[in-house]
N, C-alpha and C. Protein backbone atom coordinates (compact mmCIF):
# COMPACT_ATOMS: atom_id res chain seq x y z
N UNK A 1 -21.82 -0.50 -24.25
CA UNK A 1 -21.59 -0.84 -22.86
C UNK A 1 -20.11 -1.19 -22.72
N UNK A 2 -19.68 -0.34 -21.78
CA UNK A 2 -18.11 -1.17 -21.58
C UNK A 2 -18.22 -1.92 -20.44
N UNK A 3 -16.89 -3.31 -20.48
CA UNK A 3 -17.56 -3.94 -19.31
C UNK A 3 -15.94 -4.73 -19.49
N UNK A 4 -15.55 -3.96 -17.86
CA UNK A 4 -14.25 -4.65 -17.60
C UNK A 4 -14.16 -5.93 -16.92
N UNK A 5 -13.55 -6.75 -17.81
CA UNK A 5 -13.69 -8.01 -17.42
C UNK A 5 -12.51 -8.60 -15.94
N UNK A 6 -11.91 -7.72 -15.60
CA UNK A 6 -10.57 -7.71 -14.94
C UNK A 6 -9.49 -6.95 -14.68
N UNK A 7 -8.59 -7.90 -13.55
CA UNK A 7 -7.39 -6.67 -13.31
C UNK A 7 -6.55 -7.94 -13.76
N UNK A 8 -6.18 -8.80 -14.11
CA UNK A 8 -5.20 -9.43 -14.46
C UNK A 8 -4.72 -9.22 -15.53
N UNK A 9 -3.11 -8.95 -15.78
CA UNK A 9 -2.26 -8.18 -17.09
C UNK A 9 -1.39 -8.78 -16.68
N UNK A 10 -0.07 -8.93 -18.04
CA UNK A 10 0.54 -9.57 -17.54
C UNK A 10 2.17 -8.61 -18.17
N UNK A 11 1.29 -7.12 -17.60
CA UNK A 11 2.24 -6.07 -17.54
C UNK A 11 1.85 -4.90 -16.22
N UNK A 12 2.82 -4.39 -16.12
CA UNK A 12 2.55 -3.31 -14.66
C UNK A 12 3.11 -1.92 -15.54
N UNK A 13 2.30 -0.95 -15.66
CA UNK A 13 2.07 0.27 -16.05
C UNK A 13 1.58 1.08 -15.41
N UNK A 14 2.43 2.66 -15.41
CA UNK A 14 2.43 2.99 -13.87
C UNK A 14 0.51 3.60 -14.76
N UNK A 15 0.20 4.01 -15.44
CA UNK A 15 -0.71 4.48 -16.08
C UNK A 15 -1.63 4.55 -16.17
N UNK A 16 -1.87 2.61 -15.83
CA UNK A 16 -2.84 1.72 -15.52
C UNK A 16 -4.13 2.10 -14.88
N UNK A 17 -5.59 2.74 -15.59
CA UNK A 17 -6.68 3.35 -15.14
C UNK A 17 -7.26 2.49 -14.21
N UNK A 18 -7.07 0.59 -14.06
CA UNK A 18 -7.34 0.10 -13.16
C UNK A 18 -6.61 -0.89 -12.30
N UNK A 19 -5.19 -0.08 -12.08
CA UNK A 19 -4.24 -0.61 -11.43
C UNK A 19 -3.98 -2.41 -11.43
N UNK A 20 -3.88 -2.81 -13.14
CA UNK A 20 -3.86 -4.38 -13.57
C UNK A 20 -2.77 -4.51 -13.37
N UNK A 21 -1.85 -5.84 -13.28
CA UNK A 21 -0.61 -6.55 -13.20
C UNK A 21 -0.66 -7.89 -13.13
N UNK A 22 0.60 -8.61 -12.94
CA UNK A 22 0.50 -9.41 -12.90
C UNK A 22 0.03 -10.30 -11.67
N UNK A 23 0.62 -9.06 -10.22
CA UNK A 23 -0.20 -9.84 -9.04
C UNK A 23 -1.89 -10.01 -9.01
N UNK A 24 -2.50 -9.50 -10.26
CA UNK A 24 -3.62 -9.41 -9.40
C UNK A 24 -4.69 -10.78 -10.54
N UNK A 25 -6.07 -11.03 -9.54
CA UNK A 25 -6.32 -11.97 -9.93
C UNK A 25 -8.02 -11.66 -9.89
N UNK A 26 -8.39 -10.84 -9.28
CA UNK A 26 -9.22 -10.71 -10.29
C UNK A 26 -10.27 -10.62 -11.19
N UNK A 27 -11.07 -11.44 -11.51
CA UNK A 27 -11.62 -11.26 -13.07
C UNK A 27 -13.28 -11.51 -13.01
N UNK A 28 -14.02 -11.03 -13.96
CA UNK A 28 -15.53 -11.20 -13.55
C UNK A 28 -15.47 -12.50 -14.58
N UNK A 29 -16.95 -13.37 -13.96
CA UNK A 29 -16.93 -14.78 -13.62
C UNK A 29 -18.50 -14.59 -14.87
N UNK A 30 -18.67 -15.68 -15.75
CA UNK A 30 -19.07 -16.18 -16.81
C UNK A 30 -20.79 -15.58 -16.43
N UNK A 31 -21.45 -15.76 -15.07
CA UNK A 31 -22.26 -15.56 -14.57
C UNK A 31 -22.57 -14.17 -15.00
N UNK A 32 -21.52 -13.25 -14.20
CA UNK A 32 -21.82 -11.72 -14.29
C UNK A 32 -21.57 -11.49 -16.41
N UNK A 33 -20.80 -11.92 -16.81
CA UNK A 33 -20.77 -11.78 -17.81
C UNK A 33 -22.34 -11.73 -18.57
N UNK A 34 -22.56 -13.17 -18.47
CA UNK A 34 -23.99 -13.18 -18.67
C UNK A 34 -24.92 -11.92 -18.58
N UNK A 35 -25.23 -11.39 -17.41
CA UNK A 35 -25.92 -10.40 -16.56
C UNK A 35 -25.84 -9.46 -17.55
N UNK A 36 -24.55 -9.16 -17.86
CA UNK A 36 -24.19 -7.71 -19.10
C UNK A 36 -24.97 -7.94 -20.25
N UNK A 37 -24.38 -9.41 -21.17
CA UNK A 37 -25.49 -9.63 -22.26
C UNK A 37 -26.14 -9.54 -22.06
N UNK A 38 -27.31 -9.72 -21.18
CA UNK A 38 -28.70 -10.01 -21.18
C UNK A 38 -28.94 -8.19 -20.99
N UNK A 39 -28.43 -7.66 -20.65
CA UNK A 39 -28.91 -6.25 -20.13
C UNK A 39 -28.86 -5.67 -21.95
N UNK A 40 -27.45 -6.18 -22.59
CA UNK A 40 -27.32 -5.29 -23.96
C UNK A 40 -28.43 -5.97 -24.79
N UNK A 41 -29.05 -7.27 -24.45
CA UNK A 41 -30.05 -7.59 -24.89
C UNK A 41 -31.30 -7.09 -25.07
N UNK A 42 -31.79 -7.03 -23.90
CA UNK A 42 -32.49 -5.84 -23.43
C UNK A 42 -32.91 -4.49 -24.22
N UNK A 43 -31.48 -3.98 -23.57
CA UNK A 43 -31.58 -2.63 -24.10
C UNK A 43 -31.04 -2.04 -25.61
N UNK A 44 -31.32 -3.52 -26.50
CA UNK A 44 -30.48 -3.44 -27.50
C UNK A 44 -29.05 -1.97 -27.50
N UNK A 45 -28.48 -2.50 -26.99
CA UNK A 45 -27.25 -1.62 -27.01
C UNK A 45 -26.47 -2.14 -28.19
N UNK A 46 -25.47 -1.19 -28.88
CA UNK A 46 -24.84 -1.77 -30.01
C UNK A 46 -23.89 -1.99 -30.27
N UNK A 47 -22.82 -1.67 -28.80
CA UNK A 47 -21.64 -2.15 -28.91
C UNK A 47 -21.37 -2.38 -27.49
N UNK A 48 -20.67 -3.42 -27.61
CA UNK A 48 -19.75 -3.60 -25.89
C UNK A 48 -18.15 -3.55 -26.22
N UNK A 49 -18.03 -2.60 -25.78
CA UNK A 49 -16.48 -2.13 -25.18
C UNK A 49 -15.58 -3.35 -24.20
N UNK A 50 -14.72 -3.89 -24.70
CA UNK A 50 -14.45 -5.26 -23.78
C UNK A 50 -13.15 -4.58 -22.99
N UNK A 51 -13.00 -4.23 -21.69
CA UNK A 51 -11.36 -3.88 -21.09
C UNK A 51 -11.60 -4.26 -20.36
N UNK A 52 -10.26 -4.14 -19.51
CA UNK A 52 -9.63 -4.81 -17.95
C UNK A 52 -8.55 -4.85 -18.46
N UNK A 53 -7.66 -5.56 -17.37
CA UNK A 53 -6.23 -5.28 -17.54
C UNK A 53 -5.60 -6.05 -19.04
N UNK A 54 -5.59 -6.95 -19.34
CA UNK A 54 -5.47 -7.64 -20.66
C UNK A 54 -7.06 -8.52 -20.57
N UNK A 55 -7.66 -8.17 -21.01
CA UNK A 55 -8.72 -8.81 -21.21
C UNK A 55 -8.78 -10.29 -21.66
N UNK A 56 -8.01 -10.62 -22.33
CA UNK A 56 -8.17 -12.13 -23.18
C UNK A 56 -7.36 -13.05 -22.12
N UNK A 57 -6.96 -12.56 -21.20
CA UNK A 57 -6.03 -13.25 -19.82
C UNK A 57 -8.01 -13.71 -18.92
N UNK A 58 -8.92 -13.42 -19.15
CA UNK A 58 -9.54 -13.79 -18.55
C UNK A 58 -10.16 -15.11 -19.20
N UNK A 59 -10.15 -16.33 -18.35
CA UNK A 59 -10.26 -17.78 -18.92
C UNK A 59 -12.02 -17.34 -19.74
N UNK A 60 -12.92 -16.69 -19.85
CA UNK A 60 -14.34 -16.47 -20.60
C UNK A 60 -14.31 -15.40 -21.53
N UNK A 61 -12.92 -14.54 -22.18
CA UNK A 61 -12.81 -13.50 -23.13
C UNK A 61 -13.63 -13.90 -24.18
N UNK A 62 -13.24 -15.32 -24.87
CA UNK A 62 -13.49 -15.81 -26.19
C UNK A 62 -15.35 -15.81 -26.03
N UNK A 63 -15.69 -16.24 -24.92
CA UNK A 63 -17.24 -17.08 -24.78
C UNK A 63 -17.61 -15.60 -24.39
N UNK A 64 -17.33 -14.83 -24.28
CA UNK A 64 -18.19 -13.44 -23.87
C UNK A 64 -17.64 -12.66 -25.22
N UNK A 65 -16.74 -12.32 -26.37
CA UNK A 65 -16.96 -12.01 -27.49
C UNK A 65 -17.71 -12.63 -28.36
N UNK A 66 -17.62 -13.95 -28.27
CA UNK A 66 -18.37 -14.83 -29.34
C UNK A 66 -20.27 -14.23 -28.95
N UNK A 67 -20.63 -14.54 -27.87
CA UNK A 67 -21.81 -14.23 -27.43
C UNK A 67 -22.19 -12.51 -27.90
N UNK A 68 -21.17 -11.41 -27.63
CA UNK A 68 -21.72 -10.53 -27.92
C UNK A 68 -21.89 -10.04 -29.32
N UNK A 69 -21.19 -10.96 -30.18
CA UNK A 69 -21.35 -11.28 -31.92
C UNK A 69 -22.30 -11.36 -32.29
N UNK A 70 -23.40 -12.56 -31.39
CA UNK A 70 -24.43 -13.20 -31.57
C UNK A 70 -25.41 -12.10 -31.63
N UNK A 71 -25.30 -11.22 -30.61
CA UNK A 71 -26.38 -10.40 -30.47
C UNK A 71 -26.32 -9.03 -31.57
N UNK A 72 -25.07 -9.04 -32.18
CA UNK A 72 -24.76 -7.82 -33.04
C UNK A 72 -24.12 -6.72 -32.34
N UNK A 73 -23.28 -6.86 -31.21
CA UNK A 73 -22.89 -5.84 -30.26
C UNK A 73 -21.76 -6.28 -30.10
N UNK A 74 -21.08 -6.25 -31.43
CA UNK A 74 -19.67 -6.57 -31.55
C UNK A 74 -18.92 -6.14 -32.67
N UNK A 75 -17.88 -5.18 -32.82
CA UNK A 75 -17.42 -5.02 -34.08
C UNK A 75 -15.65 -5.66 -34.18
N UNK A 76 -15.64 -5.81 -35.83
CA UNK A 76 -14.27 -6.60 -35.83
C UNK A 76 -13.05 -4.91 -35.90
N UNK A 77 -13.58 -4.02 -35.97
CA UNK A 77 -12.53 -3.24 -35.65
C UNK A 77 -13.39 -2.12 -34.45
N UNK A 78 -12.19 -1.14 -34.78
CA UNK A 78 -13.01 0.07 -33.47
C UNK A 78 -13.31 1.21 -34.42
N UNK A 79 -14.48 1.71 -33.76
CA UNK A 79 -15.12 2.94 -34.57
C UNK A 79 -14.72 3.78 -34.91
């Protein structure tokens, strides 16, 4: 599952697939986060794809990787 957590970056690239920067603000909220786990729960899915504009700029990066660890839908590198 990929699941963009945001447009807040704290770079402007003309490139940018979801037009992130620094004006923008932004970001899905601990709640909806939730909603995703519980779905990869579910549907045992086996990886979640974490993007948005810098992802770890969103104040719940850490508590929504740590959580998707828990479930096994997390790897420490990329495939």
């Amino acid at each position: 599952m990929q699941v963009n957590v945001g447009r807040t970056c704290n770079q402007t690239c003309r490139h940018c697939h979801v037009d992130a920067g620094p004006d923008r603000r932004e970001v899905m909220t601990r709640e909806t986060m939730q909603h995703c786990l519980d779905a990869v729960k579910r549907a045992a899915i086996p990886t979640v794809d974490v993007t948005g504009g810098a992802p770890e700029l969103n104040p719940d990066f850490r508590w929504l990787v740590s959580e998707a660890r828990r479930l096994g839908a997390a790897r420490d590198r990329p495939l």
